[in-house]
PDB file of N, CA and C in Angstrom:
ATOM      1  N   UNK A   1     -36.367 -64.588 -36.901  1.00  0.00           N
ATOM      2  CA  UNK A   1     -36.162 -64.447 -35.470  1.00  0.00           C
ATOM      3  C   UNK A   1     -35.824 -63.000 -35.118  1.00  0.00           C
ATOM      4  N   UNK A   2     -35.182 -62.570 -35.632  1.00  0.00           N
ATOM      5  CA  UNK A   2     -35.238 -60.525 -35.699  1.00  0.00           C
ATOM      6  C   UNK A   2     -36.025 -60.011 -36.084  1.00  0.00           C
ATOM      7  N   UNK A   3     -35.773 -59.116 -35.147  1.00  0.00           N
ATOM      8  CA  UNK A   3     -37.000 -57.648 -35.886  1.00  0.00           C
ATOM      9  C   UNK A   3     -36.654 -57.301 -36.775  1.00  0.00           C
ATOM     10  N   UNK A   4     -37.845 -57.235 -37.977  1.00  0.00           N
ATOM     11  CA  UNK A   4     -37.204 -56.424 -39.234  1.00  0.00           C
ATOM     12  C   UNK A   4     -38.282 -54.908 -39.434  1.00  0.00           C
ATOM     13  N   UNK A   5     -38.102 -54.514 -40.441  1.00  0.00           N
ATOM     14  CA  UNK A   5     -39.275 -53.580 -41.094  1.00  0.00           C
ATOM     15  C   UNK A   5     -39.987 -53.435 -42.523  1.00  0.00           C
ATOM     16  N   UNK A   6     -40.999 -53.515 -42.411  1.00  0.00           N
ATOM     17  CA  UNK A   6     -41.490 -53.624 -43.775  1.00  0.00           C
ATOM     18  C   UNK A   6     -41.604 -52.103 -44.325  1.00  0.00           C
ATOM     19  N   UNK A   7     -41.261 -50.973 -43.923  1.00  0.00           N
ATOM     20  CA  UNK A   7     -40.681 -50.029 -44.027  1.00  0.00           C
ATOM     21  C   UNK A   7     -40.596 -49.164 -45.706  1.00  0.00           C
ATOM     22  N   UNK A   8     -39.686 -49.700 -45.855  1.00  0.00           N
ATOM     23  CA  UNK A   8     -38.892 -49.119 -47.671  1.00  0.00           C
ATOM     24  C   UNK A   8     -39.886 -50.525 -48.487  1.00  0.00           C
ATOM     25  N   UNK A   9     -40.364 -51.711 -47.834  1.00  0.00           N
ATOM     26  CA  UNK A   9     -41.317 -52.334 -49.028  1.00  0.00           C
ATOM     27  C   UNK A   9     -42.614 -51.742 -49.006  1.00  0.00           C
ATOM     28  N   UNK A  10     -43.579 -51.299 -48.049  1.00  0.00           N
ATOM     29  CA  UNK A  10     -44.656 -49.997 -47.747  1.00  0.00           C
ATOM     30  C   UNK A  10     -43.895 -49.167 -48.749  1.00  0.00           C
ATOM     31  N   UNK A  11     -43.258 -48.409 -48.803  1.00  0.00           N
ATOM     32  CA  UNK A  11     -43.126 -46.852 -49.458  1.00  0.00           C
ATOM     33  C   UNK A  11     -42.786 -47.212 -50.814  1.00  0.00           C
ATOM     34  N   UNK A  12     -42.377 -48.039 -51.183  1.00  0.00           N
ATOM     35  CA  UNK A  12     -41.776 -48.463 -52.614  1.00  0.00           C
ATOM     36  C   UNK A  12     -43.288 -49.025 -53.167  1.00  0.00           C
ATOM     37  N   UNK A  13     -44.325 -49.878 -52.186  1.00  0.00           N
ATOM     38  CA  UNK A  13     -45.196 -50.254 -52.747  1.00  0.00           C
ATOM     39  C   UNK A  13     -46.302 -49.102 -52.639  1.00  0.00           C
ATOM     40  N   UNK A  14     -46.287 -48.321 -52.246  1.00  0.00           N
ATOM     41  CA  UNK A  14     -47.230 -47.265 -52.124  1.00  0.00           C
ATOM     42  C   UNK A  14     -47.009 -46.118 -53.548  1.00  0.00           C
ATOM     43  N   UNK A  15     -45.570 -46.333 -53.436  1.00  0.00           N
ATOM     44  CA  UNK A  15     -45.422 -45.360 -54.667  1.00  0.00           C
ATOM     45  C   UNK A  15     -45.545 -45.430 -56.007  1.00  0.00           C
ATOM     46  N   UNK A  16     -45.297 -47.155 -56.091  1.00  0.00           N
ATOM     47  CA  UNK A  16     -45.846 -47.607 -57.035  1.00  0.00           C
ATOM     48  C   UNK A  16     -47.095 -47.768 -57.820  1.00  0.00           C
ATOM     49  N   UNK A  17     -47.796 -47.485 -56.439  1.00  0.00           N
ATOM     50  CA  UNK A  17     -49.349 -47.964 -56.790  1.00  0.00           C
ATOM     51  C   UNK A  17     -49.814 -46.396 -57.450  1.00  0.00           C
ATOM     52  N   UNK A  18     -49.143 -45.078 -56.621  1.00  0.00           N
ATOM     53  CA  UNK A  18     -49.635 -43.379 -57.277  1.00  0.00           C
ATOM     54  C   UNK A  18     -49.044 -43.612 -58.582  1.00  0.00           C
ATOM     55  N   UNK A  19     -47.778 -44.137 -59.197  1.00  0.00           N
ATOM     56  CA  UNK A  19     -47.550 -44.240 -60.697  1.00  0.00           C
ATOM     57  C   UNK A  19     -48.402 -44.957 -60.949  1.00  0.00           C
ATOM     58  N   UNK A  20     -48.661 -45.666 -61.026  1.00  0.00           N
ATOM     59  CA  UNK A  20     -49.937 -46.672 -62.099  1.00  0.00           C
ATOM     60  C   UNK A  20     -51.167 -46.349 -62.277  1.00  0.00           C
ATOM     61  N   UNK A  21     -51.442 -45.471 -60.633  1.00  0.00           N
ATOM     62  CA  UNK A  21     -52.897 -44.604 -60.925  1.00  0.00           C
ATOM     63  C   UNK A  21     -52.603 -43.376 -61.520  1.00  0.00           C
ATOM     64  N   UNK A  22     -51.679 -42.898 -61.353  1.00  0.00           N
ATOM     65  CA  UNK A  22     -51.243 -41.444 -62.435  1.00  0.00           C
ATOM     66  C   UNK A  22     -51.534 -41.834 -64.120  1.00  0.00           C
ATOM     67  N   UNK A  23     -50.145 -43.176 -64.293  1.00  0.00           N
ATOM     68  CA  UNK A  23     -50.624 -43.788 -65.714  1.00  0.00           C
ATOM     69  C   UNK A  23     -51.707 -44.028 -66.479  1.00  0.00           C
ATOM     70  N   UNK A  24     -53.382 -44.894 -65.045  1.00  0.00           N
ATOM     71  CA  UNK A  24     -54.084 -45.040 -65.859  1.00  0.00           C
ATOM     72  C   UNK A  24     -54.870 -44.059 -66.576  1.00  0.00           C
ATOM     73  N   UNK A  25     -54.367 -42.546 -65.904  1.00  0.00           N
ATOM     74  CA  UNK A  25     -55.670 -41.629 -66.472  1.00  0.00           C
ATOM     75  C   UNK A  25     -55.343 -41.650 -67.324  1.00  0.00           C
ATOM     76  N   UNK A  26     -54.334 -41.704 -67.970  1.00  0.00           N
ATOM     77  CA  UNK A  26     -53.689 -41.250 -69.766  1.00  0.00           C
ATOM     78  C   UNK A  26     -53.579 -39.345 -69.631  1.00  0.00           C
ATOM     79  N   UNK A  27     -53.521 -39.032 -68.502  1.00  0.00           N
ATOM     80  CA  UNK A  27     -53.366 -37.586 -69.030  1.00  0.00           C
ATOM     81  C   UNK A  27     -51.575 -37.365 -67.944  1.00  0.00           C
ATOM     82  N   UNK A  28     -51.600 -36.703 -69.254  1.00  0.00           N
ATOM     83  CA  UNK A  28     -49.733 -36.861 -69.173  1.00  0.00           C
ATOM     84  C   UNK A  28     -49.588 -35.907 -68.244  1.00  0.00           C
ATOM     85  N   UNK A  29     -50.269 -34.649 -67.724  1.00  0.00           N
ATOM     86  CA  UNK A  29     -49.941 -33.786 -66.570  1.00  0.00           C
ATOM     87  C   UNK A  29     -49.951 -34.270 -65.023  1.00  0.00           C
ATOM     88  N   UNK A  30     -50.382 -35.468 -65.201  1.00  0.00           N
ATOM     89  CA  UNK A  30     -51.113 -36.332 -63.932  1.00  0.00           C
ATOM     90  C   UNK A  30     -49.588 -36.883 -64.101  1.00  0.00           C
ATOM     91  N   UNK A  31     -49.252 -37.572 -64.598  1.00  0.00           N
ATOM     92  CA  UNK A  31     -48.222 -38.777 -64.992  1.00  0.00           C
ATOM     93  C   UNK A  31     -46.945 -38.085 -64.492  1.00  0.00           C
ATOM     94  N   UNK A  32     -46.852 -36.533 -65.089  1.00  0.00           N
ATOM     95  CA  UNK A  32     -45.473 -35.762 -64.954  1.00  0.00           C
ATOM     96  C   UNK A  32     -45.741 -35.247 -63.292  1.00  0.00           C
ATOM     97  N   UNK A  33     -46.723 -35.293 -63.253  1.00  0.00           N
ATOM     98  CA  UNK A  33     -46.752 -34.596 -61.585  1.00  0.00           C
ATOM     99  C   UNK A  33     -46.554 -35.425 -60.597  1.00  0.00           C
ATOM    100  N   UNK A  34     -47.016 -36.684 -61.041  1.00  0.00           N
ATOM    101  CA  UNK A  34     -46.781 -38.002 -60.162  1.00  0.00           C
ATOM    102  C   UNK A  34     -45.427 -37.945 -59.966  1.00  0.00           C
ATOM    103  N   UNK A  35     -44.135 -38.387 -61.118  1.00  0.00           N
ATOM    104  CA  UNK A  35     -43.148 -39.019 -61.274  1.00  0.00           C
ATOM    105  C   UNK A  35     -42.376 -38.033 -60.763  1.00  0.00           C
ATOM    106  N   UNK A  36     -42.745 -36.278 -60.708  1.00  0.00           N
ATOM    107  CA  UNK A  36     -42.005 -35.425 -60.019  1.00  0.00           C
ATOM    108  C   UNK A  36     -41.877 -35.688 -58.442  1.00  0.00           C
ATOM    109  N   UNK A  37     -43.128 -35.773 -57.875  1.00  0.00           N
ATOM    110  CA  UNK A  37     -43.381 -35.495 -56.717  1.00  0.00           C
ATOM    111  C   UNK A  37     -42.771 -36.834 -55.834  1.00  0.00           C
ATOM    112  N   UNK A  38     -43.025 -38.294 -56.873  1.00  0.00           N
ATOM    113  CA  UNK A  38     -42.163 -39.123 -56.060  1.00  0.00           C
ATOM    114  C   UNK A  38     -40.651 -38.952 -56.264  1.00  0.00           C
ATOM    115  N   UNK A  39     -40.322 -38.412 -57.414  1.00  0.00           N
ATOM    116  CA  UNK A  39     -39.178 -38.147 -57.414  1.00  0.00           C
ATOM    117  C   UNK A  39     -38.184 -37.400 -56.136  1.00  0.00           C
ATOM    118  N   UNK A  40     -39.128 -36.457 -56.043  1.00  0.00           N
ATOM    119  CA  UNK A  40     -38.928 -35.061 -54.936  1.00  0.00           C
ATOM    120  C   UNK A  40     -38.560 -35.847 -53.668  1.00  0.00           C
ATOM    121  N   UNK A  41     -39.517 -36.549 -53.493  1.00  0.00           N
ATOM    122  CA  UNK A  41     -39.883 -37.695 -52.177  1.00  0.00           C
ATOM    123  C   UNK A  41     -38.756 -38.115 -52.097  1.00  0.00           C
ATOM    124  N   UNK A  42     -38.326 -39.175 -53.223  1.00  0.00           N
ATOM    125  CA  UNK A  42     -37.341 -39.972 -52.939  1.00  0.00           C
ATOM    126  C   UNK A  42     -35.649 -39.529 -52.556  1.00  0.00           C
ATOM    127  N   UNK A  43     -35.736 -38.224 -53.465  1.00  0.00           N
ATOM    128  CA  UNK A  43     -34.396 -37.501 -53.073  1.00  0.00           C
ATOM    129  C   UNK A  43     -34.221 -36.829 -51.836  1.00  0.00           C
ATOM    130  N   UNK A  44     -35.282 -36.292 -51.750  1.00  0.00           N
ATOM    131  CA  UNK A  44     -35.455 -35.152 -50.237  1.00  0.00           C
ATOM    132  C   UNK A  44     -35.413 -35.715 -49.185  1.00  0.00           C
ATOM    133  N   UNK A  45     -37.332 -36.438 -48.741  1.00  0.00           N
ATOM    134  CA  UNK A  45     -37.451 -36.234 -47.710  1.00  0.00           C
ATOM    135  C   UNK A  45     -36.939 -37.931 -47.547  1.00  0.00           C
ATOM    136  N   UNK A  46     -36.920 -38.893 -48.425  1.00  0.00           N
ATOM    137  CA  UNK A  46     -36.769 -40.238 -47.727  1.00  0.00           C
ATOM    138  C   UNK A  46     -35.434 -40.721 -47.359  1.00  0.00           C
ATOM    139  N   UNK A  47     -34.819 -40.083 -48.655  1.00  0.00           N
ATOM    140  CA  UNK A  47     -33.128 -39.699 -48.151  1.00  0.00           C
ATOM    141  C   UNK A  47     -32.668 -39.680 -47.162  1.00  0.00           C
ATOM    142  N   UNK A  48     -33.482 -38.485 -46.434  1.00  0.00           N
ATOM    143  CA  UNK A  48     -32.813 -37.923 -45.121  1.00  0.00           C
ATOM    144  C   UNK A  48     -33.447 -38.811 -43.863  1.00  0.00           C
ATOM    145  N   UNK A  49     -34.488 -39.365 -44.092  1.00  0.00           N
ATOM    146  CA  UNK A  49     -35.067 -40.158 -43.222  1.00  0.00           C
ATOM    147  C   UNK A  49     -34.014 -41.768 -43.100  1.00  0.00           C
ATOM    148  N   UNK A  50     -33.898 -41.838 -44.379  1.00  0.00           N
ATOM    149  CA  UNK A  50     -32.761 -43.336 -44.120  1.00  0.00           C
ATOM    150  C   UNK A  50     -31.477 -42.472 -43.487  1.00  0.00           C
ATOM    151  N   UNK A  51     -30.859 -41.781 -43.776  1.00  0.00           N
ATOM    152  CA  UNK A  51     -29.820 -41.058 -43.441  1.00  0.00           C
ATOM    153  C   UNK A  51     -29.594 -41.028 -42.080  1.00  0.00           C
ATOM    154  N   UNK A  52     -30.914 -40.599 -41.145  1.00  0.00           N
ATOM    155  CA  UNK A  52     -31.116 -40.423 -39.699  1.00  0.00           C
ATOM    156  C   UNK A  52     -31.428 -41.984 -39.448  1.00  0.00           C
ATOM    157  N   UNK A  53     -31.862 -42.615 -39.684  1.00  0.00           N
ATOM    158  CA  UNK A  53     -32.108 -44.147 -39.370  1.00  0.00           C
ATOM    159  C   UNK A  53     -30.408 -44.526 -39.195  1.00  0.00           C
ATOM    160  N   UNK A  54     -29.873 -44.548 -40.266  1.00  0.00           N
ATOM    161  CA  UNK A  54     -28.641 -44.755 -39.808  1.00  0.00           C
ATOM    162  C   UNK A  54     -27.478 -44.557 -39.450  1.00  0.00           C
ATOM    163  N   UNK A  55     -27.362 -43.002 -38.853  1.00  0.00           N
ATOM    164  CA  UNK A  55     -26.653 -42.795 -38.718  1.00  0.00           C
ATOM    165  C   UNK A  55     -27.026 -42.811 -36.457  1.00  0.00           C
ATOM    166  N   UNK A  56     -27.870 -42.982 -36.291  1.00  0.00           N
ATOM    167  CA  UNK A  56     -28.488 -43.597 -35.119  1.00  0.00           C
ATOM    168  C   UNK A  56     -28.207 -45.377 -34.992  1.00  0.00           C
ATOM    169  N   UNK A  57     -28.759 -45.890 -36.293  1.00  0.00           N
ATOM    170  CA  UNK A  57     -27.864 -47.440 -36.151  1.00  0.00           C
ATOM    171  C   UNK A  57     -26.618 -47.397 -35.735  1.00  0.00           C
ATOM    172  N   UNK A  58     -25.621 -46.398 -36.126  1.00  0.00           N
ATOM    173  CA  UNK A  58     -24.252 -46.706 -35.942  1.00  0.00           C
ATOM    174  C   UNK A  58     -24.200 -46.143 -34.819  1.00  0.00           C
ATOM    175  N   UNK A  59     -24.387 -45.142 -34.068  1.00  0.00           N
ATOM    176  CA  UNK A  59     -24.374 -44.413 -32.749  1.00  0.00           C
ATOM    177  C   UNK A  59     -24.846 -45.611 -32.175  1.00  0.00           C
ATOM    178  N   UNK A  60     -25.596 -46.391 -31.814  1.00  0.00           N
ATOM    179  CA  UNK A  60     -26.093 -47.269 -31.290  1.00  0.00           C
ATOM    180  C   UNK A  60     -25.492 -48.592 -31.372  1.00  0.00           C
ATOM    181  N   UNK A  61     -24.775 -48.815 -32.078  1.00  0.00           N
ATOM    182  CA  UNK A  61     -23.556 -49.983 -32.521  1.00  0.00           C
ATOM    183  C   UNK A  61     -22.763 -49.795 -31.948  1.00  0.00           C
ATOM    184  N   UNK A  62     -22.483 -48.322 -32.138  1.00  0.00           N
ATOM    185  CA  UNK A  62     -20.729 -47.651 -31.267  1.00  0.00           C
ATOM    186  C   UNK A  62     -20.849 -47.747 -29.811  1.00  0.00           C
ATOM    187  N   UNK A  63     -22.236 -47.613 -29.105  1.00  0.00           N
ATOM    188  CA  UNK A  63     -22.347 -47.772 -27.753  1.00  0.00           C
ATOM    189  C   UNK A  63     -22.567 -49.051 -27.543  1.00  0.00           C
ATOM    190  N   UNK A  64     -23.215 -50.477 -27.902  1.00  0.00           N
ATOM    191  CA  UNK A  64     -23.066 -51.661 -27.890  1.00  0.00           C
ATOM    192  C   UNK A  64     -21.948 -52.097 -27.751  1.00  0.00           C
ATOM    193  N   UNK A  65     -20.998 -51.309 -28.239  1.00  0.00           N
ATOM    194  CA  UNK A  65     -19.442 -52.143 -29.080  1.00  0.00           C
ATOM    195  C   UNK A  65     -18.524 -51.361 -27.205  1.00  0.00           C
ATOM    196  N   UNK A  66     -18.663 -50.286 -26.992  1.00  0.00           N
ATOM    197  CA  UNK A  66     -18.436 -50.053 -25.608  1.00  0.00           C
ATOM    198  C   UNK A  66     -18.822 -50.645 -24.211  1.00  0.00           C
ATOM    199  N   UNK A  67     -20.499 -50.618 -24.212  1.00  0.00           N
ATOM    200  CA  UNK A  67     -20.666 -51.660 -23.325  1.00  0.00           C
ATOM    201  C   UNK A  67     -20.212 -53.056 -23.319  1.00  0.00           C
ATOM    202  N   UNK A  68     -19.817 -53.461 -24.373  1.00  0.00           N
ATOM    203  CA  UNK A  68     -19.487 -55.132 -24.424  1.00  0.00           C
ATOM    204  C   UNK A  68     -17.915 -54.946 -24.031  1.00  0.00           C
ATOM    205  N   UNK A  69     -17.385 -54.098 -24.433  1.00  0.00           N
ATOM    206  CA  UNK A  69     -16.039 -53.798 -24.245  1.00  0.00           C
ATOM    207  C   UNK A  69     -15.592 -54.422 -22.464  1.00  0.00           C
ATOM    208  N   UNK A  70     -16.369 -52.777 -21.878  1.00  0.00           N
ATOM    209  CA  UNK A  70     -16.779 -52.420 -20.003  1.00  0.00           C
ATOM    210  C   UNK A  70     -16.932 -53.765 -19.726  1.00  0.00           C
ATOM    211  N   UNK A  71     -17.943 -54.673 -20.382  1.00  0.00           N
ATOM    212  CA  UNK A  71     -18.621 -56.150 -19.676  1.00  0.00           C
ATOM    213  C   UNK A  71     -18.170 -57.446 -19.988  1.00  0.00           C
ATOM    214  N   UNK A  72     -16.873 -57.087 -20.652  1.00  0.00           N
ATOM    215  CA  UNK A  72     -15.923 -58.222 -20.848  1.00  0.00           C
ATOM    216  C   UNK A  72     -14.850 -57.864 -20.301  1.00  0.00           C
ATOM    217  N   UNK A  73     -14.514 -56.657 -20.210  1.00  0.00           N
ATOM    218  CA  UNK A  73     -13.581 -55.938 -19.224  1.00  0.00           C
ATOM    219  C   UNK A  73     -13.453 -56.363 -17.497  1.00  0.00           C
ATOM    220  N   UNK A  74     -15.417 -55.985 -17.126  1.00  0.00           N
ATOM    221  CA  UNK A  74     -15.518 -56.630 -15.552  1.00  0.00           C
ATOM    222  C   UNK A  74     -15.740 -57.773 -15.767  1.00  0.00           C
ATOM    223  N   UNK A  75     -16.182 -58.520 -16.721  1.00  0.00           N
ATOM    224  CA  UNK A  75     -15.709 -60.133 -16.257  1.00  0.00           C
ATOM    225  C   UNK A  75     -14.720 -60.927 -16.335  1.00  0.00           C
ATOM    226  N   UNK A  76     -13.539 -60.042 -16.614  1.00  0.00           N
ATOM    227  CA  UNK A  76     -12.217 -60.876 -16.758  1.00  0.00           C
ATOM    228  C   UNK A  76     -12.081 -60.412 -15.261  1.00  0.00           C
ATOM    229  N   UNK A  77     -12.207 -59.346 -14.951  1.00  0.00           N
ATOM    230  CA  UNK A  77     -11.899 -58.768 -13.486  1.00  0.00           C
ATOM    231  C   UNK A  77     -12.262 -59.931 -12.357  1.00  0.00           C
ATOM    232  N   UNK A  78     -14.051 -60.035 -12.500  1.00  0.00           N
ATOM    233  CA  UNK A  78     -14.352 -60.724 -11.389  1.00  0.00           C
ATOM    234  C   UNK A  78     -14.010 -61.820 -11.808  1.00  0.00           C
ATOM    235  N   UNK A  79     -13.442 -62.715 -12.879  1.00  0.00           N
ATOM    236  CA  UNK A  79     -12.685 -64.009 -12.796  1.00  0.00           C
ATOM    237  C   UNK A  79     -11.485 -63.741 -12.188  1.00  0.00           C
ATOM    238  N   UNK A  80     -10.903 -63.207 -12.542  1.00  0.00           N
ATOM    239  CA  UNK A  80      -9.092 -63.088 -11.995  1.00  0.00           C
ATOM    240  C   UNK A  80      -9.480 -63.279 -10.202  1.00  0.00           C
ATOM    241  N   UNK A  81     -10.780 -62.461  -9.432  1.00  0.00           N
ATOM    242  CA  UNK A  81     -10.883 -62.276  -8.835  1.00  0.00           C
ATOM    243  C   UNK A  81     -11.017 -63.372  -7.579  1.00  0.00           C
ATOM    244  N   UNK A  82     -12.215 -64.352  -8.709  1.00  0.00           N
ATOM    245  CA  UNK A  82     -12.528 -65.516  -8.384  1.00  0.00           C
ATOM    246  C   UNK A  82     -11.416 -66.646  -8.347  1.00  0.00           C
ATOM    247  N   UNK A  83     -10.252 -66.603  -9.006  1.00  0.00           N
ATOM    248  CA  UNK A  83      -9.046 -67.375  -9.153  1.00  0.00           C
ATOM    249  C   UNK A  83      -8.383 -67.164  -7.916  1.00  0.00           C
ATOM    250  N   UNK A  84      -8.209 -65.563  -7.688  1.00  0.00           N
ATOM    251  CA  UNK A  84      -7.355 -65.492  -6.437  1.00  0.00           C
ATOM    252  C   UNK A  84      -8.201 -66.178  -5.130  1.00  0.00           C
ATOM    253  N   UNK A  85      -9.336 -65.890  -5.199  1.00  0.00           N
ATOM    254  CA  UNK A  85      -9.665 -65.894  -3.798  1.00  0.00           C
ATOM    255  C   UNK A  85      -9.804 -67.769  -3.934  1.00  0.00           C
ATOM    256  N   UNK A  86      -9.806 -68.070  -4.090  1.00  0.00           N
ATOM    257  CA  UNK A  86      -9.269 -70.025  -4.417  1.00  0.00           C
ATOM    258  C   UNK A  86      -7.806 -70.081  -4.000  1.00  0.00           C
ATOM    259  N   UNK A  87      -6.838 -68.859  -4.693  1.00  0.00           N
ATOM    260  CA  UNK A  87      -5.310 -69.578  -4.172  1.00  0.00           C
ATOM    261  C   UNK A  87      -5.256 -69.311  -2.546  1.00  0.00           C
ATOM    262  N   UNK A  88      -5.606 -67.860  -2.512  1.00  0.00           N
ATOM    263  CA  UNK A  88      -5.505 -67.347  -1.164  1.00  0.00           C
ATOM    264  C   UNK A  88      -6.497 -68.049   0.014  1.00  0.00           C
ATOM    265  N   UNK A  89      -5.989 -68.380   0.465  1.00  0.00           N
ATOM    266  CA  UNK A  89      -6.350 -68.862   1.600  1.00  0.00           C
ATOM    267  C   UNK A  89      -7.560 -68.005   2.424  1.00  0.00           C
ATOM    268  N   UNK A  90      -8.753 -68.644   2.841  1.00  0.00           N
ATOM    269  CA  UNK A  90     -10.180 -67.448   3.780  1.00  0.00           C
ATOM    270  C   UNK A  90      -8.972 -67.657   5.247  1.00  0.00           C
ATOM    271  N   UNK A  91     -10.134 -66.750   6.251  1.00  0.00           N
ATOM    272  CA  UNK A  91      -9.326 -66.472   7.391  1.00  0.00           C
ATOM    273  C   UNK A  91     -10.144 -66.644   8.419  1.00  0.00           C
TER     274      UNK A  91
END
């Protein structure tokens, strides 16, 4: 029922697939260049990409967690509000 992402299973399965085609040539410069470059990948640039993913999740949590705050805030308001105007008498 949520949105998810197939995300990190794409990149994990993609990377998998350049090792195995690196492997099948049998030439070990292919193999070492592969395992560097995803290596590189995985430390550098994907790192920083989850990093910004979530550190935007939580900015975005922290403002959820405020608005719900504000909107449980005005609806205790306009209840209290709704209580009085029941005791008090219209005119």
């Amino acid at each position: 029922s949520g949105v998810t992402s197939s995300v990190v299973d794409d990149v994990f399965y993609i990377l998998h697939k350049c090792c195995r085609r690196a492997l099948s040539t049998c030439n070990m410069q292919a193999v070492v260049a592969t395992l560097t470059n995803v290596n590189t990948f995985l430390n550098k640039d994907y790192k920083e990409v989850l990093r910004k993913g979530l550190k935007e999740s939580d900015v975005t949590l922290k403002i959820m967690a405020v608005a719900g705050t504000v909107a449980g805030t005005v609806a205790a308001k306009l209840d209290s509000l709704g209580v009085a105007s029941k005791i008090i008498p219209g005119q």
